[in-house]
PDB file of N, CA and C in Angstrom:
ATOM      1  N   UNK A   1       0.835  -1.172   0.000  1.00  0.00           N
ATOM      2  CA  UNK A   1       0.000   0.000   0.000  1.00  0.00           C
ATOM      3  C   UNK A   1       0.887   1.245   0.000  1.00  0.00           C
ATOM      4  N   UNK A   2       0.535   2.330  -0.665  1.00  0.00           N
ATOM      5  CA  UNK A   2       1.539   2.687  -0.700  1.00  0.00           C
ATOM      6  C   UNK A   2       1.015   4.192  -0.334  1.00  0.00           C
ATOM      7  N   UNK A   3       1.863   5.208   0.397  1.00  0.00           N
ATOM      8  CA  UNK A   3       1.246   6.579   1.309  1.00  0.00           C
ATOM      9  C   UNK A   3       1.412   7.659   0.327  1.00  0.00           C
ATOM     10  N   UNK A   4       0.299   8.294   0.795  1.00  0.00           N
ATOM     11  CA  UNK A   4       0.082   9.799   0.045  1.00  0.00           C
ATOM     12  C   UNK A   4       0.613  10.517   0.481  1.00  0.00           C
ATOM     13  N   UNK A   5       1.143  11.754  -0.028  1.00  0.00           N
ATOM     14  CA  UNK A   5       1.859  12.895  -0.083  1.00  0.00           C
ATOM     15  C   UNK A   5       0.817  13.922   0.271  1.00  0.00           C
ATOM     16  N   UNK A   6       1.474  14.824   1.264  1.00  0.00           N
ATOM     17  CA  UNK A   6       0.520  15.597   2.240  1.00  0.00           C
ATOM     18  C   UNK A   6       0.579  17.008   1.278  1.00  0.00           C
ATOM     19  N   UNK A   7      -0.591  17.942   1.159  1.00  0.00           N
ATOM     20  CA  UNK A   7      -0.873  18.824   0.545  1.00  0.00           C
ATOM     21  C   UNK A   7      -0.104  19.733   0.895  1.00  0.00           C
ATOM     22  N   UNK A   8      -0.140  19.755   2.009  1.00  0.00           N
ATOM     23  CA  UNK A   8       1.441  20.835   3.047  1.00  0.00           C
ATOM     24  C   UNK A   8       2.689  20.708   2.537  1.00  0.00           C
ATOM     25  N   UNK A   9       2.991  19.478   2.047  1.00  0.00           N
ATOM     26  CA  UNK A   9       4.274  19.226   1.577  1.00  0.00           C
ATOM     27  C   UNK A   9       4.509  19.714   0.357  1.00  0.00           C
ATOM     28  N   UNK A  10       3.616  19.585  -0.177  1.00  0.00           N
ATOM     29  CA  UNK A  10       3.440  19.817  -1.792  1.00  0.00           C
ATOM     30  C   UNK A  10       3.720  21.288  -1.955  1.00  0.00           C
ATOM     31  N   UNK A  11       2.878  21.975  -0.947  1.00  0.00           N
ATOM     32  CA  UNK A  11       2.832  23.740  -0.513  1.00  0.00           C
ATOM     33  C   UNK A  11       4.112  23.976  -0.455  1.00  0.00           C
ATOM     34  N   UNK A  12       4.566  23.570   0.377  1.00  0.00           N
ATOM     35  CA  UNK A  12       6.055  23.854   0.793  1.00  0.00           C
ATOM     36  C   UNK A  12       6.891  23.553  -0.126  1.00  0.00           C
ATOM     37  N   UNK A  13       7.240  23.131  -0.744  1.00  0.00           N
ATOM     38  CA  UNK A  13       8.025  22.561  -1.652  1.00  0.00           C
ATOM     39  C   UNK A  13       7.906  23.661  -2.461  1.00  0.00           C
ATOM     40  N   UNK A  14       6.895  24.646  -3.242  1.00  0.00           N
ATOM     41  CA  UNK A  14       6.333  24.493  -4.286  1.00  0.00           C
ATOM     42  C   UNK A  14       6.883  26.218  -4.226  1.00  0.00           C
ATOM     43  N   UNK A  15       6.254  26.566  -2.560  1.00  0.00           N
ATOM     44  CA  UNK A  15       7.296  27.870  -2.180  1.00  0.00           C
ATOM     45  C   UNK A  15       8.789  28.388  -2.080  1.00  0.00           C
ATOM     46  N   UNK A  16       9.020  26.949  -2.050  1.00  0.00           N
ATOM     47  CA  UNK A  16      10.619  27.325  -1.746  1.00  0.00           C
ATOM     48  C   UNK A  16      11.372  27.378  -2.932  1.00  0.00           C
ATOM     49  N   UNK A  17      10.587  26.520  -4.034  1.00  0.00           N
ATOM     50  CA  UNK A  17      10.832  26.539  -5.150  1.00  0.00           C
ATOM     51  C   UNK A  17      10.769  28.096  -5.532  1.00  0.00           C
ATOM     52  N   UNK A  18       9.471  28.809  -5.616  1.00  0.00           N
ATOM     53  CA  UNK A  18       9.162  29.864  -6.299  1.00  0.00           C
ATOM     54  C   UNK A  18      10.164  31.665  -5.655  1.00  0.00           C
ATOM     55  N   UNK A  19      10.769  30.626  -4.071  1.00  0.00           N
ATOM     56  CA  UNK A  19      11.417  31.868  -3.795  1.00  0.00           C
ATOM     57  C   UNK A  19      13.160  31.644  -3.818  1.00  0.00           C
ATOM     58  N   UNK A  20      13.104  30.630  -4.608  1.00  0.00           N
ATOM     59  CA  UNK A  20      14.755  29.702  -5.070  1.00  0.00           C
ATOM     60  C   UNK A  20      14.895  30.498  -6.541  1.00  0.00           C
ATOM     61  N   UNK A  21      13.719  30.555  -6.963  1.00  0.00           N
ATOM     62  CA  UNK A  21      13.572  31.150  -8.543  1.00  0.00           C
ATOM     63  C   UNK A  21      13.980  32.503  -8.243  1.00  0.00           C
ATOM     64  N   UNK A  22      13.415  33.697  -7.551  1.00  0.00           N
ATOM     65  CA  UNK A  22      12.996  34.812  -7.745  1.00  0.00           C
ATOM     66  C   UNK A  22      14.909  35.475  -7.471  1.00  0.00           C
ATOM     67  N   UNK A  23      15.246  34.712  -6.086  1.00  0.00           N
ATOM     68  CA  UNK A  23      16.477  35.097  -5.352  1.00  0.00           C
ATOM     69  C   UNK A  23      17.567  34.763  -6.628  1.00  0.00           C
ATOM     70  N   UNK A  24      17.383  33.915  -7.647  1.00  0.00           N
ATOM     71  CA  UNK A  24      18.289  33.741  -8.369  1.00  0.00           C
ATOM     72  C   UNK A  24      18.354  34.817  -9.772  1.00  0.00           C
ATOM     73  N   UNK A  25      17.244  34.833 -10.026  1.00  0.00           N
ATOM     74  CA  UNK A  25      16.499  36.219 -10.694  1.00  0.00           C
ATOM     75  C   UNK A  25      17.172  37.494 -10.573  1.00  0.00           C
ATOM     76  N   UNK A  26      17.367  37.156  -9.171  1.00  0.00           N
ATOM     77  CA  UNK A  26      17.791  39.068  -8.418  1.00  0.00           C
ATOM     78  C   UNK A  26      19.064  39.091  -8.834  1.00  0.00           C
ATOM     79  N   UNK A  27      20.255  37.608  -8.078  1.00  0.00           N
ATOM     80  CA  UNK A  27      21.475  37.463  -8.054  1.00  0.00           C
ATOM     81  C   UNK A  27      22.161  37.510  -9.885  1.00  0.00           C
ATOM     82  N   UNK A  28      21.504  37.056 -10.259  1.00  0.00           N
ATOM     83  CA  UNK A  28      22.048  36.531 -11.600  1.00  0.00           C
ATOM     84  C   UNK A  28      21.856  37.810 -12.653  1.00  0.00           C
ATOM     85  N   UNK A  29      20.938  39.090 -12.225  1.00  0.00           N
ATOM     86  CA  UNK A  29      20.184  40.083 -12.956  1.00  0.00           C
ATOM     87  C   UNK A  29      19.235  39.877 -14.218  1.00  0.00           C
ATOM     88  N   UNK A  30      18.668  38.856 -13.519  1.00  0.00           N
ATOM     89  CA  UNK A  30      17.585  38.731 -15.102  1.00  0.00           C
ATOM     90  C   UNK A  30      16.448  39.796 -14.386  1.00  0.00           C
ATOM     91  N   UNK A  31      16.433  39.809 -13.243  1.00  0.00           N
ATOM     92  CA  UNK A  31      15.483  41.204 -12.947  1.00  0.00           C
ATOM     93  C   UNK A  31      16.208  42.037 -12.095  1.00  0.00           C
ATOM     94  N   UNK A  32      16.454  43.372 -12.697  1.00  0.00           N
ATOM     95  CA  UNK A  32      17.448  44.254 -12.625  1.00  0.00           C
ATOM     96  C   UNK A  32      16.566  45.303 -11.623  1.00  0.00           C
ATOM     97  N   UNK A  33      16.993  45.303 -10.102  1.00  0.00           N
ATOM     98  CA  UNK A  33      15.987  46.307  -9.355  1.00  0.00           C
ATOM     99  C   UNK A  33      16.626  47.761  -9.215  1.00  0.00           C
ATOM    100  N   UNK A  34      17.922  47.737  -9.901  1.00  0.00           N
ATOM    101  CA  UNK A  34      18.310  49.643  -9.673  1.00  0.00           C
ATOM    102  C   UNK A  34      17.364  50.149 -11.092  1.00  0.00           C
ATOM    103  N   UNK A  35      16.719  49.628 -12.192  1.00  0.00           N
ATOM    104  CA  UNK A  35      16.270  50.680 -12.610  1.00  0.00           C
ATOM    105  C   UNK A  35      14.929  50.664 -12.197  1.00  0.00           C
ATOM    106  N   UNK A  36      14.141  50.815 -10.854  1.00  0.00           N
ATOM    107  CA  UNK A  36      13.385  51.151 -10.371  1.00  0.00           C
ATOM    108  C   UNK A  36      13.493  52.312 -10.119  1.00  0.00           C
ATOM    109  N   UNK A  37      14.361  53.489  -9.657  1.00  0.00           N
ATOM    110  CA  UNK A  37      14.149  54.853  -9.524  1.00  0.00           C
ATOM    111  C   UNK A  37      15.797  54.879  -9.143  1.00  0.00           C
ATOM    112  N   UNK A  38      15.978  56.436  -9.329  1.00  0.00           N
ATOM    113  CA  UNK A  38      16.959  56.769  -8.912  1.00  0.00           C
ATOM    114  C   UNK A  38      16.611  58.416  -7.584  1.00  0.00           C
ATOM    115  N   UNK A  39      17.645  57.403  -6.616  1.00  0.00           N
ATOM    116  CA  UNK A  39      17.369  58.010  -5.353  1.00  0.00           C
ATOM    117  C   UNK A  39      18.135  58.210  -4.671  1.00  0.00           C
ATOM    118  N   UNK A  40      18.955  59.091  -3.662  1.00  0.00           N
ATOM    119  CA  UNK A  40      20.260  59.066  -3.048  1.00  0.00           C
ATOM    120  C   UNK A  40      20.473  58.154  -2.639  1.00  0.00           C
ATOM    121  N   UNK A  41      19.676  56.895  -2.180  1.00  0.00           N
ATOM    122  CA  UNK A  41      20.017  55.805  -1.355  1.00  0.00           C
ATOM    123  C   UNK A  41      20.535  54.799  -2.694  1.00  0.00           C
ATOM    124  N   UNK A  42      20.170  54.530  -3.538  1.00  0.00           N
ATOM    125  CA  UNK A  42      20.808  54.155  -5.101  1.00  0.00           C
ATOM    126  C   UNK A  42      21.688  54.634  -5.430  1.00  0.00           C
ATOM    127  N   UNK A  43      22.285  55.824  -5.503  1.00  0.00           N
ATOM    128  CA  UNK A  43      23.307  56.546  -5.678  1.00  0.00           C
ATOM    129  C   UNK A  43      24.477  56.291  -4.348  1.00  0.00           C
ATOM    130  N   UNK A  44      24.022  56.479  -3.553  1.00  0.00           N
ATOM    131  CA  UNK A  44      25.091  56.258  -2.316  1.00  0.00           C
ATOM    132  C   UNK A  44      25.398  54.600  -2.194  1.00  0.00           C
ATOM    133  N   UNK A  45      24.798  53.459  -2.743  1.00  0.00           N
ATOM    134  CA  UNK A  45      24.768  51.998  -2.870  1.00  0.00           C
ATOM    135  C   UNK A  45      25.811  52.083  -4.188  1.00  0.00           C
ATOM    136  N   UNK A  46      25.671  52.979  -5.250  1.00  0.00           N
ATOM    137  CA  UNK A  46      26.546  52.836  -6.452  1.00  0.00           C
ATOM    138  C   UNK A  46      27.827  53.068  -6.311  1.00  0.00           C
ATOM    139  N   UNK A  47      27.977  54.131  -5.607  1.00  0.00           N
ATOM    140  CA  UNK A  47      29.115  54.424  -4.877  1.00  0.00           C
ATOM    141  C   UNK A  47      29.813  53.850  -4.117  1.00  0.00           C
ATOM    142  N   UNK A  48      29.109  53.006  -3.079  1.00  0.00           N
ATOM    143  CA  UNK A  48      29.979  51.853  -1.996  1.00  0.00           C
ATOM    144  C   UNK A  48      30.106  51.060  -2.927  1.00  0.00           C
ATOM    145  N   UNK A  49      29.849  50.326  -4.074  1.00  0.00           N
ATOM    146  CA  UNK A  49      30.025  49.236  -4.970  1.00  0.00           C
ATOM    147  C   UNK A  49      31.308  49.948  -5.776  1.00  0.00           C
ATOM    148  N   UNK A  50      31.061  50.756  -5.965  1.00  0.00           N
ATOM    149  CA  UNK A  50      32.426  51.167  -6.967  1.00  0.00           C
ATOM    150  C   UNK A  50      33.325  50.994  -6.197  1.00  0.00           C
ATOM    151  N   UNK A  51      33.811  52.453  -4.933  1.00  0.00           N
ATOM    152  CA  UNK A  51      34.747  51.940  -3.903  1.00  0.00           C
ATOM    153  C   UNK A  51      35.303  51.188  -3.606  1.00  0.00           C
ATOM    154  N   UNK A  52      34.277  49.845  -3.532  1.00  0.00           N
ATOM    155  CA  UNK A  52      34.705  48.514  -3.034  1.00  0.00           C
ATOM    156  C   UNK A  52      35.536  47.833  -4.058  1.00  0.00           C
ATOM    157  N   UNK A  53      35.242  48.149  -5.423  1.00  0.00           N
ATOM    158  CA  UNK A  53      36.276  47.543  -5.989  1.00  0.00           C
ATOM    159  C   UNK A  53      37.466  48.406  -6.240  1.00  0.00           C
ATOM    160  N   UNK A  54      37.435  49.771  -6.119  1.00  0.00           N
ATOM    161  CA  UNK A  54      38.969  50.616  -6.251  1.00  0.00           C
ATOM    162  C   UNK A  54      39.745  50.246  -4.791  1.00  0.00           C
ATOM    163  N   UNK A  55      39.166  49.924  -3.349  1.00  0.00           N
ATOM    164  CA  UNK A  55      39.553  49.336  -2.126  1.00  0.00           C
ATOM    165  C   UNK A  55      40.186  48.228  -2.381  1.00  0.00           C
ATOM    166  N   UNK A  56      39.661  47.329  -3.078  1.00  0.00           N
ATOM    167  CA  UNK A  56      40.133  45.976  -2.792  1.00  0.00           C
ATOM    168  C   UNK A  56      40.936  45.805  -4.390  1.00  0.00           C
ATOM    169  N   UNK A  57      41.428  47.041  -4.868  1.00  0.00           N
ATOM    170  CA  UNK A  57      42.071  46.630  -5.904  1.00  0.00           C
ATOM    171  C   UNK A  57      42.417  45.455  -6.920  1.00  0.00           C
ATOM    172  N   UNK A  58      40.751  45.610  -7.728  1.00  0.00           N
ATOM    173  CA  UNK A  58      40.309  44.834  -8.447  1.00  0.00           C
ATOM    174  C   UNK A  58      40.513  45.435 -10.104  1.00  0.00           C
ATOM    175  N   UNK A  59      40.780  44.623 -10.604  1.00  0.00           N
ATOM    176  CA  UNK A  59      42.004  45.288 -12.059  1.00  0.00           C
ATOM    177  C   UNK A  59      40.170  46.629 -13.047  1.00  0.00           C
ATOM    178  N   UNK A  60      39.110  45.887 -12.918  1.00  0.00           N
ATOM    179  CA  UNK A  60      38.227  47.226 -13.167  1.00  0.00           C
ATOM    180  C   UNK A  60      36.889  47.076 -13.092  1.00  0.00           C
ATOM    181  N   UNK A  61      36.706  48.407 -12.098  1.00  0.00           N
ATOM    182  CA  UNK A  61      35.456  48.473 -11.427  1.00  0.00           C
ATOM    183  C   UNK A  61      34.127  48.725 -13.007  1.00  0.00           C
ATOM    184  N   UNK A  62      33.165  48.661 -12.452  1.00  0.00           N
ATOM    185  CA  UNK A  62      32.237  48.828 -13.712  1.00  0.00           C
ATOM    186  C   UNK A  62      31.602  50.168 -14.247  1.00  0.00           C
ATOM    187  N   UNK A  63      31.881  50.311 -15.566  1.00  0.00           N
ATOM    188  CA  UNK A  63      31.795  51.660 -16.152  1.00  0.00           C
ATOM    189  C   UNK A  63      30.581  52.834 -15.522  1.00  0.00           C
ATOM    190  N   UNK A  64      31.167  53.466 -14.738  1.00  0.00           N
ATOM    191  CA  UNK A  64      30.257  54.488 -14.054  1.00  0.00           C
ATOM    192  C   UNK A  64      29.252  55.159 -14.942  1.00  0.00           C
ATOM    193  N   UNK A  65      29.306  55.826 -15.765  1.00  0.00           N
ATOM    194  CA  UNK A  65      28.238  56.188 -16.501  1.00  0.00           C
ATOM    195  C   UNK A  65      27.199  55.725 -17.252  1.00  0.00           C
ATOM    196  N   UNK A  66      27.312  54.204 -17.316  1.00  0.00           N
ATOM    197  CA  UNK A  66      26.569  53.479 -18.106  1.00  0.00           C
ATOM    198  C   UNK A  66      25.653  52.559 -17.183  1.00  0.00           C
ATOM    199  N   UNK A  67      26.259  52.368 -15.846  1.00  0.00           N
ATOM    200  CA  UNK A  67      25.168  51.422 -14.739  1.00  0.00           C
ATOM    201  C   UNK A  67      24.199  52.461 -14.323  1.00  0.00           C
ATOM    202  N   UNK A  68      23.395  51.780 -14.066  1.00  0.00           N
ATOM    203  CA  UNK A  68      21.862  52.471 -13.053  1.00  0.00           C
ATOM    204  C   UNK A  68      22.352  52.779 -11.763  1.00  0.00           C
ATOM    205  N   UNK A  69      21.972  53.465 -11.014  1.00  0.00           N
ATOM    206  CA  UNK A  69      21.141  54.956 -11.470  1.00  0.00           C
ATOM    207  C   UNK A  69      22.474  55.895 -12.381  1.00  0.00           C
ATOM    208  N   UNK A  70      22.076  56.635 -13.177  1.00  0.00           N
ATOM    209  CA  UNK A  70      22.258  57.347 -14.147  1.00  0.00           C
ATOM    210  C   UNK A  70      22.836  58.733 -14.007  1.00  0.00           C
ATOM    211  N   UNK A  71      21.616  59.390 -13.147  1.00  0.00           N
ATOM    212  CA  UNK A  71      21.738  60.970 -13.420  1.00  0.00           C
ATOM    213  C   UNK A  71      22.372  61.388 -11.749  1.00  0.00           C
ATOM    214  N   UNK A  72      23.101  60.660 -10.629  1.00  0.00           N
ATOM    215  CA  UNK A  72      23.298  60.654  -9.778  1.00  0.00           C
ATOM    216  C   UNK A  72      24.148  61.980  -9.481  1.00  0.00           C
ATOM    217  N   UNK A  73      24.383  62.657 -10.036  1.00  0.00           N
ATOM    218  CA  UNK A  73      25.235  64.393  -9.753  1.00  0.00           C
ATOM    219  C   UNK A  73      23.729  65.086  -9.437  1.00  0.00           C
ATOM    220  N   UNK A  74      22.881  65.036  -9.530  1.00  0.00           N
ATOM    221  CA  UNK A  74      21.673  65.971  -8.775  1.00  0.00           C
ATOM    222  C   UNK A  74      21.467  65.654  -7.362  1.00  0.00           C
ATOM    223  N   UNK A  75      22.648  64.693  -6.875  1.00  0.00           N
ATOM    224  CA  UNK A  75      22.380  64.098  -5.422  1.00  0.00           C
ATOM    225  C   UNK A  75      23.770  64.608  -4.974  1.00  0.00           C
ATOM    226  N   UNK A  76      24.652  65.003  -5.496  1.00  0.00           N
ATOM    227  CA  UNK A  76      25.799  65.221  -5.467  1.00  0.00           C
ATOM    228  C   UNK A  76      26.974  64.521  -5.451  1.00  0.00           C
ATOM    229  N   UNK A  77      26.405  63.099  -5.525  1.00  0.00           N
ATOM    230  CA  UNK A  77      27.565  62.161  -5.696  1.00  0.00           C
ATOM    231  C   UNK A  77      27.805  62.025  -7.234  1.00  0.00           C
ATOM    232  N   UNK A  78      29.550  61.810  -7.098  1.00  0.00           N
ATOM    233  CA  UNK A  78      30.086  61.675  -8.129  1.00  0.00           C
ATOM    234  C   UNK A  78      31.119  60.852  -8.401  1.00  0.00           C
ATOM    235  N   UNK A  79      31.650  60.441  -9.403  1.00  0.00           N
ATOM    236  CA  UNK A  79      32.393  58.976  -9.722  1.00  0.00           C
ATOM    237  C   UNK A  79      33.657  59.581  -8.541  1.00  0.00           C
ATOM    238  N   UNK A  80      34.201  58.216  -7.928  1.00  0.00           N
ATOM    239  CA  UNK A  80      35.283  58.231  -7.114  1.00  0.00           C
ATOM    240  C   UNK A  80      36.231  58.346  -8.013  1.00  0.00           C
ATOM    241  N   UNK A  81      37.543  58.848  -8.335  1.00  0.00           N
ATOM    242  CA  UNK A  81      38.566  58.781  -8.925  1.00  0.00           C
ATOM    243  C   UNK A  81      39.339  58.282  -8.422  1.00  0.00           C
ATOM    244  N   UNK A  82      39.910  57.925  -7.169  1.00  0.00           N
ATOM    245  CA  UNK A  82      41.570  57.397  -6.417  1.00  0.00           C
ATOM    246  C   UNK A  82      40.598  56.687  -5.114  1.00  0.00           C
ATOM    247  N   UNK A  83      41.321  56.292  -4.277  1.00  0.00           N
ATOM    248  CA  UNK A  83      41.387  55.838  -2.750  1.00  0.00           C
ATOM    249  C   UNK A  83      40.648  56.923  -1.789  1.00  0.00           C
ATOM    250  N   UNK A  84      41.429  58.355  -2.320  1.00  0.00           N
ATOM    251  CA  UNK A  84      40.353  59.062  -1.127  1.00  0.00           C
ATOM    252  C   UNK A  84      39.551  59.747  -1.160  1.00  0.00           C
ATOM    253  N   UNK A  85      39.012  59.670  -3.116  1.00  0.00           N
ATOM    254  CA  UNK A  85      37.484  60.267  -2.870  1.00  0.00           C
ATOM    255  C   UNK A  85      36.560  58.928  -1.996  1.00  0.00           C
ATOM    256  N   UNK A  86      37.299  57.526  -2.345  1.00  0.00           N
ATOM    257  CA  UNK A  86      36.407  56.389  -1.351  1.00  0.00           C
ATOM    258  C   UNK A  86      36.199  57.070  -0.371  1.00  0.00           C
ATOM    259  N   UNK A  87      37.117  56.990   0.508  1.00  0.00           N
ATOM    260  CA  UNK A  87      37.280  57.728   2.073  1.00  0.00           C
ATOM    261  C   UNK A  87      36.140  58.372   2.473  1.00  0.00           C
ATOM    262  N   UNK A  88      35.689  59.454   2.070  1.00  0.00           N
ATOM    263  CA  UNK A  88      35.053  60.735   2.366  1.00  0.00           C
ATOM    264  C   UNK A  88      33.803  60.105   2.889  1.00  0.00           C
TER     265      UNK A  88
END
């Protein structure tokens, strides 16, 4: 005789699946969430990402004018050039 599979299980499974999908979505950029708006808190996130790779001296960070957010000088941030515009 052989046992049935509980509807709960099935649920569960079925969620973890759909939030295994979405997280990989995010990681991988098939859904890209900086061009949702541009906002100082986007702009100040673009900035610690750049940094982080002129910090950890990584041979090249990613072309500042061409990633999202875009128009980020109306917030007043602006591309890091050396080590201690990072700093600031």
């Amino acid at each position: 005789m052989s046992k049935a599979v509980a509807v709960q299980a099935i649920f569960l499974i079925a969620v973890i699946a759909i939030t295994l999908l979405f997280v990989l979505a995010i990681f991988w950029g098939w859904i890209d969430t900086t061009k949702l708006g541009t906002s100082q808190a986007t702009c100040s996130a673009k900035k610690v990402s750049y940094c982080s790779s002129i910090l950890n001296d990584r041979p090249k960070p990613f072309v500042w004018n061409t990633k999202e957010p875009i128009n980020c000088d109306q917030f007043g941030i602006k591309k890091p050039i050396n080590k201690a515009d990072c700093q600031q």
